[in-house]
C-alpha atoms as a PDB file:
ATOM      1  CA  UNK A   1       0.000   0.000   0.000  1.00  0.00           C
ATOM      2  CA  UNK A   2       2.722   1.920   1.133  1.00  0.00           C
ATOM      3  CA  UNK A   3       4.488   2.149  -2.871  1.00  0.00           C
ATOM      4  CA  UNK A   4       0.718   3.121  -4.158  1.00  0.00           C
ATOM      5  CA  UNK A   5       0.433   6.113  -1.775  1.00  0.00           C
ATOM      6  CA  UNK A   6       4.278   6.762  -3.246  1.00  0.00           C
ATOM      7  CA  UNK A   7       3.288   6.494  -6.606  1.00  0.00           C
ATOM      8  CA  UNK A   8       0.541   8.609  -6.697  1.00  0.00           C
ATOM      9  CA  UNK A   9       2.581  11.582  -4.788  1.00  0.00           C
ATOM     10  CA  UNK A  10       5.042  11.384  -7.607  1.00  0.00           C
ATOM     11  CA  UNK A  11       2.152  11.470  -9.829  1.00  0.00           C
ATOM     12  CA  UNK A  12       0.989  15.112  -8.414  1.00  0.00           C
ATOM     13  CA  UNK A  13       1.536  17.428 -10.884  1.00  0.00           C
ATOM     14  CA  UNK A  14       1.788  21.269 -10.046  1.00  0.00           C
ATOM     15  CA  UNK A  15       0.619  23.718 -12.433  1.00  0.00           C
ATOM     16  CA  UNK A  16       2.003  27.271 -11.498  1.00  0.00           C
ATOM     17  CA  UNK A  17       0.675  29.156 -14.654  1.00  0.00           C
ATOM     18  CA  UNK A  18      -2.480  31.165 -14.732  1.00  0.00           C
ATOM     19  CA  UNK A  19      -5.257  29.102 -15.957  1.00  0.00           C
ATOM     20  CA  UNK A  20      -8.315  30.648 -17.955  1.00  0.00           C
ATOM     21  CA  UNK A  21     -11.195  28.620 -15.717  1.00  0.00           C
ATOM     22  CA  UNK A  22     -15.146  28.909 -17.393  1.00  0.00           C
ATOM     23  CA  UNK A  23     -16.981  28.887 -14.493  1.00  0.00           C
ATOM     24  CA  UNK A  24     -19.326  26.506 -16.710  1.00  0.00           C
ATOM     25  CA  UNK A  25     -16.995  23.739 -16.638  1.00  0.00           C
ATOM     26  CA  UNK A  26     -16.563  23.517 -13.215  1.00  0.00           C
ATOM     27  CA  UNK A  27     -18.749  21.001 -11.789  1.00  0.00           C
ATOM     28  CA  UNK A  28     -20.346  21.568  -8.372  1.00  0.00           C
ATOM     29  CA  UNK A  29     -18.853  19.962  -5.238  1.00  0.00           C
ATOM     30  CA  UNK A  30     -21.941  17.932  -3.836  1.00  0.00           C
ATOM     31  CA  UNK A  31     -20.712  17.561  -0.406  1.00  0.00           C
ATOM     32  CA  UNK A  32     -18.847  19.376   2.535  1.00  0.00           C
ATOM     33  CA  UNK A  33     -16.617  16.177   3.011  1.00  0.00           C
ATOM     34  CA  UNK A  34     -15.666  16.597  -1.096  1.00  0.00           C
ATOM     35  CA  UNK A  35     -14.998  20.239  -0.345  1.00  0.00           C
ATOM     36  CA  UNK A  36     -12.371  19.073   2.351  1.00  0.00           C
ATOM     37  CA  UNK A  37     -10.619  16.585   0.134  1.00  0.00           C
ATOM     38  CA  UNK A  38     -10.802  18.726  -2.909  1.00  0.00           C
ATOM     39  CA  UNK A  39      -9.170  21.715  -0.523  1.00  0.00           C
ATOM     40  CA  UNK A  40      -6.716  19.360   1.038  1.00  0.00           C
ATOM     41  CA  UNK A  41      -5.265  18.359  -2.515  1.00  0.00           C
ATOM     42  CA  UNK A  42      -5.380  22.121  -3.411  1.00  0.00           C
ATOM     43  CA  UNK A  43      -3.511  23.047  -0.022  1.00  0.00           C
ATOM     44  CA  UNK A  44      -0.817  20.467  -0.926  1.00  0.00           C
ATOM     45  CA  UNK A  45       0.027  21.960  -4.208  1.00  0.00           C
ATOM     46  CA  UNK A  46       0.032  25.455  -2.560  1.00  0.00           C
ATOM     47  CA  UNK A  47       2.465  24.113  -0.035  1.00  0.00           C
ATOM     48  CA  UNK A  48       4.690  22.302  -2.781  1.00  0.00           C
ATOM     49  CA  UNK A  49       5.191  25.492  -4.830  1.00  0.00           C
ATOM     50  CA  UNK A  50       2.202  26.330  -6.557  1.00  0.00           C
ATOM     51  CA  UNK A  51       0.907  30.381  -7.213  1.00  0.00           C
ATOM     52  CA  UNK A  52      -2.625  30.556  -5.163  1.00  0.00           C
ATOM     53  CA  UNK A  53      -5.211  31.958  -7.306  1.00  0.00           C
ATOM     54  CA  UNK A  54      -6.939  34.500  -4.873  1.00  0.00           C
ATOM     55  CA  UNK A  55      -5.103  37.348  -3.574  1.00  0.00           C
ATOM     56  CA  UNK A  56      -3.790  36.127  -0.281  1.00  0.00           C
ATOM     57  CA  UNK A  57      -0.091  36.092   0.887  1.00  0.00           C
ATOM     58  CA  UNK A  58       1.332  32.375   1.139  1.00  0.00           C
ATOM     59  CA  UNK A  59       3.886  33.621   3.603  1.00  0.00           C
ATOM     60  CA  UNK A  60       1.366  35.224   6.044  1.00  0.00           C
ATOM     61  CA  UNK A  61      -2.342  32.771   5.272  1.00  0.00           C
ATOM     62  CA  UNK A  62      -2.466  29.394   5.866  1.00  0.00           C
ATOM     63  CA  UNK A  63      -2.400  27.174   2.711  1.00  0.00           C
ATOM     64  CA  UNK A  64      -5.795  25.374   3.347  1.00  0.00           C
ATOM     65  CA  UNK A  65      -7.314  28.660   3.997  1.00  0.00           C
ATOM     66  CA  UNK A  66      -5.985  29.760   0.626  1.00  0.00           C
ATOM     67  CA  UNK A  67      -7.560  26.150  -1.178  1.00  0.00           C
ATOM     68  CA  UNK A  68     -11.042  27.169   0.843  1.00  0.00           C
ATOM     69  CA  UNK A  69     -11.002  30.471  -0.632  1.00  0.00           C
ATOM     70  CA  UNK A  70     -10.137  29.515  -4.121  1.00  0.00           C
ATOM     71  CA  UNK A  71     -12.701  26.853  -4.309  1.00  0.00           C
ATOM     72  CA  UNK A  72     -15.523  29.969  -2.751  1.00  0.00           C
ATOM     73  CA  UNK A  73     -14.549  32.197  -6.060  1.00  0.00           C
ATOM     74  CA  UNK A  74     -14.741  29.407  -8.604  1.00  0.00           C
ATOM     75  CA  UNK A  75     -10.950  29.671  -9.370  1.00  0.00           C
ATOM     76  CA  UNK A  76      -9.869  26.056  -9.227  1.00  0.00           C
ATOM     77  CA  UNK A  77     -10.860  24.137 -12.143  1.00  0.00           C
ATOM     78  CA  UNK A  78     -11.263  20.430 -11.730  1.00  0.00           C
ATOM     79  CA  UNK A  79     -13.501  17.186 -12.997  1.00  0.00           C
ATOM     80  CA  UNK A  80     -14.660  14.136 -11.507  1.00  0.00           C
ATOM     81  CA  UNK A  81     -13.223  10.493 -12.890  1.00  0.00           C
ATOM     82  CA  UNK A  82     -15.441   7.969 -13.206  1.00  0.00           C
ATOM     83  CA  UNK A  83     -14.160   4.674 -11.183  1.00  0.00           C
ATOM     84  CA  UNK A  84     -13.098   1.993 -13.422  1.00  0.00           C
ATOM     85  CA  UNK A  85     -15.228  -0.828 -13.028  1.00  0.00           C
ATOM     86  CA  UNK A  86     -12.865  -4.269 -12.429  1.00  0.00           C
END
């Protein structure tokens, strides 16, 4: 289990450009528990290098308050997988 979790951090991959994000193709988070794990990804990336989207300071806000805030103006742009069936 231990080389999965391994494998998928090496998989992370941080985008640090400015990303045009239509509000239309964001998809809306259905639950306050997908909201945490969407953030928590988010606040990793801000924490690994990665330019927040709002207007915040990284050196003086917390990164998982900057991932909360992102997600409240619509500036992260993500989609749901569908779960391969085995």
């Amino acid at each position: 289990m231990t080389e999965e979790l391994e494998a998928s951090e090496s998989n992370d991959k941080i985008t640090t450009d400015p990303v045009d994000i239509d509000p239309k193709d964001i998809p809306d988070i259905d639950s306050k528990y997908r909201l945490i794990l969407l953030a928590a990804q988010r606040a990793k990336q801000i924490q690994r290098g990665a330019i927040p989207r709002v207007d915040l300071d990284p050196r003086k806000i917390k990164p998982t308050t900057i991932a909360l805030e992102e997600f409240e103006e619509d500036k992260v742009n993500f989609r749901f997988l569908e779960k391969e069936k085995a």
